[in-house]
C-alpha atoms as a PDB file:
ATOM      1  CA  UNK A   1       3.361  16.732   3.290  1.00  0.00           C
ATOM      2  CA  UNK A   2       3.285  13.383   4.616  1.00  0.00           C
ATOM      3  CA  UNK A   3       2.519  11.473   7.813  1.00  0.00           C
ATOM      4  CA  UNK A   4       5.208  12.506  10.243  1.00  0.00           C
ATOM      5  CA  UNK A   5       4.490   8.836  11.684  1.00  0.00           C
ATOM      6  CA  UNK A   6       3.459   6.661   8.635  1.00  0.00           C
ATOM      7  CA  UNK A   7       4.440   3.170  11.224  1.00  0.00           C
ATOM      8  CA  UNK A   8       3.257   2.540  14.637  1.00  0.00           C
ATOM      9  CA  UNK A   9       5.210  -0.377  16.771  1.00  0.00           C
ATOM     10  CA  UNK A  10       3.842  -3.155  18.221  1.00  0.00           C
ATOM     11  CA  UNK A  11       4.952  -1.999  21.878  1.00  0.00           C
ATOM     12  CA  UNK A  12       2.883   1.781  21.036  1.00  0.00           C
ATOM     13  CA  UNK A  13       0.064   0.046  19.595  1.00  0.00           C
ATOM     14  CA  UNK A  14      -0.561  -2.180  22.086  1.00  0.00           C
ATOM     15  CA  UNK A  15      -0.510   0.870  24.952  1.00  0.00           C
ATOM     16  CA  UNK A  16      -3.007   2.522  23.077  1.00  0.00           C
ATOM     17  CA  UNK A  17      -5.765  -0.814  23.175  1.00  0.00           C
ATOM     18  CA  UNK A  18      -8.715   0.539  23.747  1.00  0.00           C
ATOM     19  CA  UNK A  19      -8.955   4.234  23.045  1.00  0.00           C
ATOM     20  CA  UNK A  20     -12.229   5.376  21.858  1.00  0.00           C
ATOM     21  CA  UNK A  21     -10.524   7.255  18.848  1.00  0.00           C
ATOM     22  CA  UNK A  22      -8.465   4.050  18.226  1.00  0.00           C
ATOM     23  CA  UNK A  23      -9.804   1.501  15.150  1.00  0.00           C
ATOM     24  CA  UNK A  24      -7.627  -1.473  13.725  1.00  0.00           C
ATOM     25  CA  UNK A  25      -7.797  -2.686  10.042  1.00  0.00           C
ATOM     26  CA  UNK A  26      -6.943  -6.046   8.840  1.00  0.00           C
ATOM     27  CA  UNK A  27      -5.994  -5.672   5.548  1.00  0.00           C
ATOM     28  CA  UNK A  28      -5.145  -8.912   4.544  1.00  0.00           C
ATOM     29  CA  UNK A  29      -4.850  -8.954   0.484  1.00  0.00           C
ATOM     30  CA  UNK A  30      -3.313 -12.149  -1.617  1.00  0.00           C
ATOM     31  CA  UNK A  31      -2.203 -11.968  -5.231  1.00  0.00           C
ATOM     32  CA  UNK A  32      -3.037 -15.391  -6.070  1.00  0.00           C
ATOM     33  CA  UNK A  33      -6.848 -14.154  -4.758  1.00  0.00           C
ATOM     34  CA  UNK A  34      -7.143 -16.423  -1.566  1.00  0.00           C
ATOM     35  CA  UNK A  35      -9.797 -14.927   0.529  1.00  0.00           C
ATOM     36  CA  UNK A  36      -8.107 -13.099   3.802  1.00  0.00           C
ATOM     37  CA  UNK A  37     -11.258 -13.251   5.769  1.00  0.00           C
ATOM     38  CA  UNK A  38     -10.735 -17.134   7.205  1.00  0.00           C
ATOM     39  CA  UNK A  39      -7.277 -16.082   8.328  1.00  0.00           C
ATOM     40  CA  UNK A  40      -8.842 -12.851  10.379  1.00  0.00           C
ATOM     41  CA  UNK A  41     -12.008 -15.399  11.810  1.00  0.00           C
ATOM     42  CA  UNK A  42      -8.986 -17.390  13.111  1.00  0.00           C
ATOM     43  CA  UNK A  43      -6.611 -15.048  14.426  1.00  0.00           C
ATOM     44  CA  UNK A  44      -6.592 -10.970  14.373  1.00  0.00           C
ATOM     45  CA  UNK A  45      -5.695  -8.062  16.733  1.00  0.00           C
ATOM     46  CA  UNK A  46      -8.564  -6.884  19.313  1.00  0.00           C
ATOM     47  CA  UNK A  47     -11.699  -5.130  18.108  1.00  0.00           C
ATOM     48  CA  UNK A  48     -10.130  -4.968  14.302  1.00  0.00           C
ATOM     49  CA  UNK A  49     -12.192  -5.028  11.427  1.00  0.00           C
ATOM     50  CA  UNK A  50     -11.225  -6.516   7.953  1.00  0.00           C
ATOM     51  CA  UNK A  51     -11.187  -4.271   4.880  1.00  0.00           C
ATOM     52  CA  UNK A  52     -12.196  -6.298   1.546  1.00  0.00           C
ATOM     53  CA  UNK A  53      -9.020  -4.672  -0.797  1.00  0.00           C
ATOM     54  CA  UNK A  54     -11.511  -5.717  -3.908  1.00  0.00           C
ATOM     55  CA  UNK A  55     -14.639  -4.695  -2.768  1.00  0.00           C
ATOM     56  CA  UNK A  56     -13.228  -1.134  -1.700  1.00  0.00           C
ATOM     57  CA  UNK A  57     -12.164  -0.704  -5.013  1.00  0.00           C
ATOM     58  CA  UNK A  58     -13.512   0.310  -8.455  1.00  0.00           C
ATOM     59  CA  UNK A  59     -15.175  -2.217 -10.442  1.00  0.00           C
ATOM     60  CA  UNK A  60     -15.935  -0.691 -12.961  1.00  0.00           C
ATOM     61  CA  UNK A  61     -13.642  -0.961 -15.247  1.00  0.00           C
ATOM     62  CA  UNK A  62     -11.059  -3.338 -16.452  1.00  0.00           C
ATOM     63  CA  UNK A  63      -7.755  -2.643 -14.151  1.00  0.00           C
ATOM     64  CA  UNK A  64      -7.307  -4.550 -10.644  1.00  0.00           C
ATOM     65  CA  UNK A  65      -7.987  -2.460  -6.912  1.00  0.00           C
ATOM     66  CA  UNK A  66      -8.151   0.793  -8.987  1.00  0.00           C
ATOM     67  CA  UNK A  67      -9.363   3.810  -6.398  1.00  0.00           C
ATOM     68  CA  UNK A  68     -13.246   3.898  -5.796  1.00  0.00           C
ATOM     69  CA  UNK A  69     -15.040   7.053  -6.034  1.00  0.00           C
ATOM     70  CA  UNK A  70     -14.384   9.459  -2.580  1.00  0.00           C
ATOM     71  CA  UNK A  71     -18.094   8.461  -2.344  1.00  0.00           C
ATOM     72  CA  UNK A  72     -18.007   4.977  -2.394  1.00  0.00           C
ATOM     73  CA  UNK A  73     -15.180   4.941  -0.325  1.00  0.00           C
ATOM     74  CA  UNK A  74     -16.653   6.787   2.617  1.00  0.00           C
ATOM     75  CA  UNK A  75     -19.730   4.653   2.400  1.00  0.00           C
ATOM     76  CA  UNK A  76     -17.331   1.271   2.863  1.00  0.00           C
ATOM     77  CA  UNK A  77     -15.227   2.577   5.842  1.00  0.00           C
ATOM     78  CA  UNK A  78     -18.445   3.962   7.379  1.00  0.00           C
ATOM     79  CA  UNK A  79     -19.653   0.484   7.071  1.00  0.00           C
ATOM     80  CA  UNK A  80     -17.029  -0.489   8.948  1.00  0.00           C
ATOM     81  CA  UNK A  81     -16.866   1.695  11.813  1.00  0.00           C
ATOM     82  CA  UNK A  82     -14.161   4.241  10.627  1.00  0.00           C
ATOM     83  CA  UNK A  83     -14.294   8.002  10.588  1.00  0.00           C
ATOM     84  CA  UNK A  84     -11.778  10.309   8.846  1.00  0.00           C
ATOM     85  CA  UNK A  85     -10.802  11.488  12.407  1.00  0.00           C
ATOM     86  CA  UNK A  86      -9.815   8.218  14.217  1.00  0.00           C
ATOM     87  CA  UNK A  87      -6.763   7.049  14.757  1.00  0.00           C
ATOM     88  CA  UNK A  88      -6.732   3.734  11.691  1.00  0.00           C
ATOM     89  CA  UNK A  89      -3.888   1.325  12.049  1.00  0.00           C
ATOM     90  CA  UNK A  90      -3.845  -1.019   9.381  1.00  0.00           C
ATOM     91  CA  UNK A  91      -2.191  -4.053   9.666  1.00  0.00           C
ATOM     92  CA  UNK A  92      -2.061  -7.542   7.585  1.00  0.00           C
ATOM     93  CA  UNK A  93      -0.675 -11.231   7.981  1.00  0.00           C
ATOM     94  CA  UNK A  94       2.737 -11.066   6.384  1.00  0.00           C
ATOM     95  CA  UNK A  95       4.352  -8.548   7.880  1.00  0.00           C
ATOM     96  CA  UNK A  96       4.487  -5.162   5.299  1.00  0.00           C
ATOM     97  CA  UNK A  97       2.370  -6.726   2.289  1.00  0.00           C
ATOM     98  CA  UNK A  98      -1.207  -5.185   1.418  1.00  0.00           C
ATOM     99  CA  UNK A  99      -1.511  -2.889   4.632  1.00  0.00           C
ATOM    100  CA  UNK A 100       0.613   0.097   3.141  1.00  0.00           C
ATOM    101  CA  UNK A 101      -1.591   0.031   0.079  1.00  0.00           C
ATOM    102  CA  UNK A 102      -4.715   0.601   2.796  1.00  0.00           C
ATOM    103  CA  UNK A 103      -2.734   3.211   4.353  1.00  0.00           C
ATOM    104  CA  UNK A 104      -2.263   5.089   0.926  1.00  0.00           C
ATOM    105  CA  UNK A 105      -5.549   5.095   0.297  1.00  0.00           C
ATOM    106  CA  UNK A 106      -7.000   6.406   3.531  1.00  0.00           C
ATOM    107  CA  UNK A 107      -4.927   8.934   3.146  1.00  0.00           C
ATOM    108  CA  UNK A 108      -6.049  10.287  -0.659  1.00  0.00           C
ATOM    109  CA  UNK A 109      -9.361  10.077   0.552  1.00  0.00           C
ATOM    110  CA  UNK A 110      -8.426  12.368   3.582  1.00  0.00           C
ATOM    111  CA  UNK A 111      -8.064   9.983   6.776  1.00  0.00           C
ATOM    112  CA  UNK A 112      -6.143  12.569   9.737  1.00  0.00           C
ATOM    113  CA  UNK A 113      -4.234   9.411  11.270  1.00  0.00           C
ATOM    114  CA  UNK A 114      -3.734   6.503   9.470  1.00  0.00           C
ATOM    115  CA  UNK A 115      -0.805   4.304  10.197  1.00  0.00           C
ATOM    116  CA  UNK A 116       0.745   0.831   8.961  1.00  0.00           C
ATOM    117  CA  UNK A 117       1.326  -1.671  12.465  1.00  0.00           C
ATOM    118  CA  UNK A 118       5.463  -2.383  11.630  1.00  0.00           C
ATOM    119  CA  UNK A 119       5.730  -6.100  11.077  1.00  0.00           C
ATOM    120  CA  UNK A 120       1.443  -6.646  11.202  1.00  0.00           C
ATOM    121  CA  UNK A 121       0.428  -9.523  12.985  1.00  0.00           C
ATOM    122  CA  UNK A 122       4.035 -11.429  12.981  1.00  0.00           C
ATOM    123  CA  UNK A 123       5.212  -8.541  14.807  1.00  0.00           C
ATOM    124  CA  UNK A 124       2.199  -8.758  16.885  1.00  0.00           C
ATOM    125  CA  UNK A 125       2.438 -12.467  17.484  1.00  0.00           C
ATOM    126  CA  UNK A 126       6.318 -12.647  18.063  1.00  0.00           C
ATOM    127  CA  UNK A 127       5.646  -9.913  21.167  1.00  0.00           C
ATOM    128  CA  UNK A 128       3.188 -12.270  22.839  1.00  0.00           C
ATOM    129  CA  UNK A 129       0.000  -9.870  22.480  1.00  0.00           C
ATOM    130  CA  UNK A 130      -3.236 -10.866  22.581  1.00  0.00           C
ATOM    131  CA  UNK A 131      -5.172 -11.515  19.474  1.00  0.00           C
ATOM    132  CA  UNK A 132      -9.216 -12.157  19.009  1.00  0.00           C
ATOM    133  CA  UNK A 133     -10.954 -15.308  17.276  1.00  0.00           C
ATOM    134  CA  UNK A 134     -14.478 -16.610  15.929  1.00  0.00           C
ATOM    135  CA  UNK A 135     -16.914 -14.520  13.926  1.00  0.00           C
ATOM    136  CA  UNK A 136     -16.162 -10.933  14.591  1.00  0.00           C
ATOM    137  CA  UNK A 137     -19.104  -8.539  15.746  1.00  0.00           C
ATOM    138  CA  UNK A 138     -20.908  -5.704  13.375  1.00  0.00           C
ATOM    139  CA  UNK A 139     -18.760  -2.691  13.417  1.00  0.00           C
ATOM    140  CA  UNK A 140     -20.984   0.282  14.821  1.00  0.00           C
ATOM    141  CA  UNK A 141     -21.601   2.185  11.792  1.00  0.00           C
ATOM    142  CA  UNK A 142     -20.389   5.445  11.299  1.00  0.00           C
ATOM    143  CA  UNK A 143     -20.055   8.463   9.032  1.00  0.00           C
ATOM    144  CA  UNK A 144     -16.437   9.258   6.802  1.00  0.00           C
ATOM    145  CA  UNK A 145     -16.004  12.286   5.209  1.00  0.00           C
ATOM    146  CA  UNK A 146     -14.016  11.568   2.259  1.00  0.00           C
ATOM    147  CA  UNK A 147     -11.712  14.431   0.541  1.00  0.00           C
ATOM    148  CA  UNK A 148      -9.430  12.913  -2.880  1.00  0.00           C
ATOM    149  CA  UNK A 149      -5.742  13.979  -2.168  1.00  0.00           C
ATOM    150  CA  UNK A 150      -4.525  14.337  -5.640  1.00  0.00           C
ATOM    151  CA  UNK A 151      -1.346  15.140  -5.238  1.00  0.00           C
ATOM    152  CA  UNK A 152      -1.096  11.711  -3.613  1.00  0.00           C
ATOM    153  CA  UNK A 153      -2.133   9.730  -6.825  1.00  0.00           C
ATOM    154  CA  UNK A 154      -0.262   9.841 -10.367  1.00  0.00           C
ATOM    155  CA  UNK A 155      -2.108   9.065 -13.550  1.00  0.00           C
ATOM    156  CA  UNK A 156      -0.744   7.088 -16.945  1.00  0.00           C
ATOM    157  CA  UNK A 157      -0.034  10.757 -18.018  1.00  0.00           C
ATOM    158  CA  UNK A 158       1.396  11.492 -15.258  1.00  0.00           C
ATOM    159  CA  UNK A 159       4.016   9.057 -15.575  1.00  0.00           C
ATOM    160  CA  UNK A 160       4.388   9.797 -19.298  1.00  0.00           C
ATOM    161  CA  UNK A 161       4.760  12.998 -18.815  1.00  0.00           C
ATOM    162  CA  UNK A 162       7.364  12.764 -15.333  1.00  0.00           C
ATOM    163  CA  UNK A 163       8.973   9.716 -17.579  1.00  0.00           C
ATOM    164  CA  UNK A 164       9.644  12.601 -20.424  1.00  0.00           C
ATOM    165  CA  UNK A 165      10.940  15.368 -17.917  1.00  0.00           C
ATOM    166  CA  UNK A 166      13.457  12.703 -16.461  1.00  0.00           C
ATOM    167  CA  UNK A 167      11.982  12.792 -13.277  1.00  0.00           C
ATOM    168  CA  UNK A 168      11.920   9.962 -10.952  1.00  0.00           C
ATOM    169  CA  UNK A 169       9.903   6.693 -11.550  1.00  0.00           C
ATOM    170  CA  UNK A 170      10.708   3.702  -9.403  1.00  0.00           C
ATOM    171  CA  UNK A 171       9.135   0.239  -9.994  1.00  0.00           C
ATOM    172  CA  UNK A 172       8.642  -2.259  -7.192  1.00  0.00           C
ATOM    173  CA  UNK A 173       8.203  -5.225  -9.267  1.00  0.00           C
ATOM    174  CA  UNK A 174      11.037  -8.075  -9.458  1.00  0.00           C
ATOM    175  CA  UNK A 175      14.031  -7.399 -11.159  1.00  0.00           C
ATOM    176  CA  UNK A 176      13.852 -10.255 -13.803  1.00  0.00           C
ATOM    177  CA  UNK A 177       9.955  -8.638 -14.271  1.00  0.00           C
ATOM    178  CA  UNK A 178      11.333  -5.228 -14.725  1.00  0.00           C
ATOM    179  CA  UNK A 179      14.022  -6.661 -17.152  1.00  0.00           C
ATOM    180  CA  UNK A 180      11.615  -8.315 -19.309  1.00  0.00           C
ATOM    181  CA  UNK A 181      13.054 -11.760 -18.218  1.00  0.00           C
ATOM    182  CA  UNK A 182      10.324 -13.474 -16.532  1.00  0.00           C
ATOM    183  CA  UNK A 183       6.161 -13.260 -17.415  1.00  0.00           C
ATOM    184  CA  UNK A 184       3.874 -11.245 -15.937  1.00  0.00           C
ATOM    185  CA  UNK A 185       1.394 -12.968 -13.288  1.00  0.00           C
ATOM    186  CA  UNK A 186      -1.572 -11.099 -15.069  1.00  0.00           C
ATOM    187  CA  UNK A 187      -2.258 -12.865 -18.378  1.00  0.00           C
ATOM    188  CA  UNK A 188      -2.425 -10.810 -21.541  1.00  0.00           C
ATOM    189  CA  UNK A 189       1.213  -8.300 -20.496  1.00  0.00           C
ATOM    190  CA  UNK A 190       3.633  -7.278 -22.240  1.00  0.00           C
ATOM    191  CA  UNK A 191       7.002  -7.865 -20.672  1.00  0.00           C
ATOM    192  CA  UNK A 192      10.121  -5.305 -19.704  1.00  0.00           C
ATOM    193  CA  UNK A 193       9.355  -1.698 -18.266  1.00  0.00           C
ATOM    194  CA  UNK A 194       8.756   1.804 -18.660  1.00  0.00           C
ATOM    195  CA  UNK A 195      11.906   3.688 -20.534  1.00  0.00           C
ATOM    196  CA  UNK A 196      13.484   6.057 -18.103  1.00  0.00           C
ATOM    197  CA  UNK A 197      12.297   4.071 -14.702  1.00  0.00           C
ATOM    198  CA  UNK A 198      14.505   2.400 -11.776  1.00  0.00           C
ATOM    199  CA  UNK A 199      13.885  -0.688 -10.188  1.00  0.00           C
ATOM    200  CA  UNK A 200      13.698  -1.155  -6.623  1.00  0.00           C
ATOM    201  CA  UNK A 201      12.264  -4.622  -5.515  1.00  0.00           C
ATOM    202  CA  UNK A 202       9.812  -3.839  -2.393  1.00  0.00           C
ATOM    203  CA  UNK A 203      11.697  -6.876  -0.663  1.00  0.00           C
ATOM    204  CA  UNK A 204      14.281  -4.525  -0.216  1.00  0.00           C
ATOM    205  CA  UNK A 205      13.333  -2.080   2.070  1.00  0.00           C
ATOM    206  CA  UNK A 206      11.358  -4.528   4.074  1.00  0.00           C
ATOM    207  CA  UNK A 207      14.046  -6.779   6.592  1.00  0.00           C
ATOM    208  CA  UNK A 208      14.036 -10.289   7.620  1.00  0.00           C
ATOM    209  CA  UNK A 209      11.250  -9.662  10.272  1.00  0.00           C
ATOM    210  CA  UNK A 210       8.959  -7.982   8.027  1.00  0.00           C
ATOM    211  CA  UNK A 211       9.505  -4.633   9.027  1.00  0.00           C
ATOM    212  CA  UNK A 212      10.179  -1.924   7.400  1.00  0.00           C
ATOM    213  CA  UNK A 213      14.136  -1.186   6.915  1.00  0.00           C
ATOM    214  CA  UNK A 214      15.750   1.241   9.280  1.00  0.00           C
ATOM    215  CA  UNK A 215      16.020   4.991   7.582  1.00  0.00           C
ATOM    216  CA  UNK A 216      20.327   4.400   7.375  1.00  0.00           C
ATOM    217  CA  UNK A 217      19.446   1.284   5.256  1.00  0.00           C
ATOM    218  CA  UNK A 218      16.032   2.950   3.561  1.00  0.00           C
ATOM    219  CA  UNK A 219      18.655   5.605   2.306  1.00  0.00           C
ATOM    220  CA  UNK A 220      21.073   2.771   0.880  1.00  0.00           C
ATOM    221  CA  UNK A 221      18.279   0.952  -0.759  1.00  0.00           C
ATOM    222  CA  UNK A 222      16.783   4.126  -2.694  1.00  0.00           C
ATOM    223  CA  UNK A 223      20.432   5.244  -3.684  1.00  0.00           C
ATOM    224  CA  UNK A 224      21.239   1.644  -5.185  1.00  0.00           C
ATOM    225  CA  UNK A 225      18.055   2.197  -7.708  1.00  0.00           C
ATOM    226  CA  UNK A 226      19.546   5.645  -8.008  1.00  0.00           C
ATOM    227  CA  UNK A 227      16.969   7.540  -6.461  1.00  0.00           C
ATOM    228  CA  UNK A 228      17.057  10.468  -4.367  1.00  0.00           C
ATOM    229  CA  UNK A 229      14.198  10.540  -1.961  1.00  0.00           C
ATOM    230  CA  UNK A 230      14.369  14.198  -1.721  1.00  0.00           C
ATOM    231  CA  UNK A 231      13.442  14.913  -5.152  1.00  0.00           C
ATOM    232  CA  UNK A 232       9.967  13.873  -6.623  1.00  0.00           C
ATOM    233  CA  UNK A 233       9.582  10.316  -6.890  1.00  0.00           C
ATOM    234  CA  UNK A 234       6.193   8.277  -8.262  1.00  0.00           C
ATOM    235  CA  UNK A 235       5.834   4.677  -7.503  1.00  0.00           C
ATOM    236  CA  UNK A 236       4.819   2.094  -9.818  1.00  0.00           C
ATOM    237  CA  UNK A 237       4.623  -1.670  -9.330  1.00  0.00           C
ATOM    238  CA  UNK A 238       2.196  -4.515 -11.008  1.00  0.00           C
ATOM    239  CA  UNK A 239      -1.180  -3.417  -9.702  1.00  0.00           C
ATOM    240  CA  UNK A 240      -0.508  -0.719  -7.268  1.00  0.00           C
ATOM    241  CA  UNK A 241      -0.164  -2.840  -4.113  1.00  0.00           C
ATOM    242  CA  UNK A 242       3.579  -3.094  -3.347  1.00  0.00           C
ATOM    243  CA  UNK A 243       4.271   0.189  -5.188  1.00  0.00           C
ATOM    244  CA  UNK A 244       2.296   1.375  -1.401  1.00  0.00           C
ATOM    245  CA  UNK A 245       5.599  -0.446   0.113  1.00  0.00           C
ATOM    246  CA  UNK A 246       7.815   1.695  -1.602  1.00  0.00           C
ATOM    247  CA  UNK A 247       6.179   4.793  -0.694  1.00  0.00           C
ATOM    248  CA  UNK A 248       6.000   3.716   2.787  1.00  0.00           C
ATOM    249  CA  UNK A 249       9.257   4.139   2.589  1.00  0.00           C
ATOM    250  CA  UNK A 250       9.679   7.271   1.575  1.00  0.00           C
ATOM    251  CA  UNK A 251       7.264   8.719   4.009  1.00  0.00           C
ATOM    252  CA  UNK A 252       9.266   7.187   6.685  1.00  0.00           C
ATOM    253  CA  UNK A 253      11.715   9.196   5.618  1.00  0.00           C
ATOM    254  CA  UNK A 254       9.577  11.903   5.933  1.00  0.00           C
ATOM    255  CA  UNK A 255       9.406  12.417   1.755  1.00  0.00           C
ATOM    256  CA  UNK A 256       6.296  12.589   0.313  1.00  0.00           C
ATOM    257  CA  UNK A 257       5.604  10.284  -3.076  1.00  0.00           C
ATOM    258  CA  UNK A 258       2.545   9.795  -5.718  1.00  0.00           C
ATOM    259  CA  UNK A 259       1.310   6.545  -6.624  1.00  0.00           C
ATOM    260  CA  UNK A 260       0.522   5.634 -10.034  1.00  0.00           C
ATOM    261  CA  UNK A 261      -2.608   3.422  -9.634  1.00  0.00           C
ATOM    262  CA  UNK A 262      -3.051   1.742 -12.950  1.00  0.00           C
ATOM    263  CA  UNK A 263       0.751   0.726 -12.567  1.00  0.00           C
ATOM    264  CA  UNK A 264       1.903  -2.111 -14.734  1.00  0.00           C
ATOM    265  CA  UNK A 265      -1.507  -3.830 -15.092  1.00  0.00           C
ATOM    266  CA  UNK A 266      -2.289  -0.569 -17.343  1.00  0.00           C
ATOM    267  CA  UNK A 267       1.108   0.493 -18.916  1.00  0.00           C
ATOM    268  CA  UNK A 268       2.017  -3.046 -19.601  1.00  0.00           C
ATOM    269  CA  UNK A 269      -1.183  -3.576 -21.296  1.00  0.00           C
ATOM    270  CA  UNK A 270      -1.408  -4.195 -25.231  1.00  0.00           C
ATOM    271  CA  UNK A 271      -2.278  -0.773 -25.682  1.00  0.00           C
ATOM    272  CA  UNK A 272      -0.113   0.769 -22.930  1.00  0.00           C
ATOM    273  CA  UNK A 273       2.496   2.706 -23.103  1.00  0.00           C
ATOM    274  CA  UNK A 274       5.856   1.936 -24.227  1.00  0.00           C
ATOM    275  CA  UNK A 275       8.182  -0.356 -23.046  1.00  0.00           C
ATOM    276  CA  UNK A 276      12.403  -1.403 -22.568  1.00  0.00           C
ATOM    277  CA  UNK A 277      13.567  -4.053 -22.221  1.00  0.00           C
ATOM    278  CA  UNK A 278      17.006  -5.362 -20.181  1.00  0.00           C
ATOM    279  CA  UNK A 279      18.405  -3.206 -17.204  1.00  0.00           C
END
């Protein structure tokens, strides 16, 4: 099941400041590979840490952020100060971007309470709350038992196979991306989508503020791409970042959703899986 409480607000964050369970993620992430770490010396929520979204992931192969081993995993967030059993909010800079993708992954590798601030630090800024600066001190280390929630993550056979069963696929890329219409950032892609899928730009559960969408207009958005939130639904996008958005989503209202990690980076790749083009 998921998180009965996937966001937390500004106002319920900011009461809980200072709990000894309580430990704050910046999880600042840029496509265009702009190092988040200046912005989070400059400006970040109290005590937080920052979590590196490429050096938490697997390099070893060839796809981008894939999932590191449970292992590896629980040696970076004990690094950092983070048990499975606190209380992780993960925020970033612009609003709902690379945080949920954070969130989904504490959460495969069995974090109790892990939650996404709503709006990250815009929110936090806009409600006049206090923020740290300078060189941030060395997290106390400590210990994170890591689990792997599999029924959290989907595989390229997974999505083949859901894809050939008509089940629900939804893809958080652009529209003209999706269509075939415009390039793909990552050189060396082919263009269009996977047959069967729906499209659901993540732009469009997220609102003006960078927050996520209430669950009246959630529901709206998901029915538009023709999806029903209440049956099985995997999430796809370009390199399984905003695909996290999507889910979000659905886990605010209270659906669960699997992630398909290699995303478009893999199935769009010259030896991927097929592909449509148009609508």
């Amino acid at each position: 099941m998921p998180d009965p409480s996937p966001l937390i607000s500004t106002h319920d964050l900011a009461a809980r400041l200072g709990a000894q369970d309580l430990r704050i993620v910046d999880a600042s992430w840029h496509l265009d590979g702009r190092d988040g770490r200046p912005d989070f010396v400059a400006a970040r929520l109290p005590g937080a840490v920052f979590f590196d979204l490429e050096a938490s992931s697997d390099s070893s192969g060839d796809l981008p952020h894939m999932l590191p081993s449970p292992e590896a995993f629980a040696a970076r967030m004990g690094a950092l100060g983070l048990s499975e059993a606190d209380h992780i909010v993960v925020y970033d800079t612009l609003g709902l971007r690379s945080a949920p993708r954070v969130w989904w992954m504490l959460k495969v590798m069995g974090a109790r309470r892990a939650q996404v601030l709503d709006g990250g630090l815009p929110a936090w800024r806009e409600a006049g709350l206090p923020l740290d600066s300078g060189p941030a001190p060395e997290p106390r280390p400590a210990v994170f038992h890591a689990g792997f929630d599999a029924d959290r993550v989907a595989s390229m056979d997974d999505v083949r196979h859901a894809l050939e069963a008509g089940e629900q696929v939804l893809d958080a890329r652009p529209a003209a991306r999706f269509r075939g219409e415009a390039t793909e950032p990552r050189p060396g892609l082919r263009c269009g989508h996977m047959p069967g899928a729906r499209n659901l730009p993540f732009p469009e559960v997220v609102d003006a503020a960078g927050r996520l969408k209430a669950p009246g207009e959630l529901r709206a958005a998901f029915a538009s791409a023709g999806i029903d939130p209440d049956r099985p639904v995997i999430t796809t996008c370009g390199s399984g970042v905003t695909a996290a958005i999507l889910g979000l989503g659905l886990a605010a209202l209270g659906r669960s959703f699997r992630l398909y990690d290699g995303s478009w980076a893999e199935w769009g790749a010259p030896d991927g899986g097929p592909v449509a083009i148009g609508a």
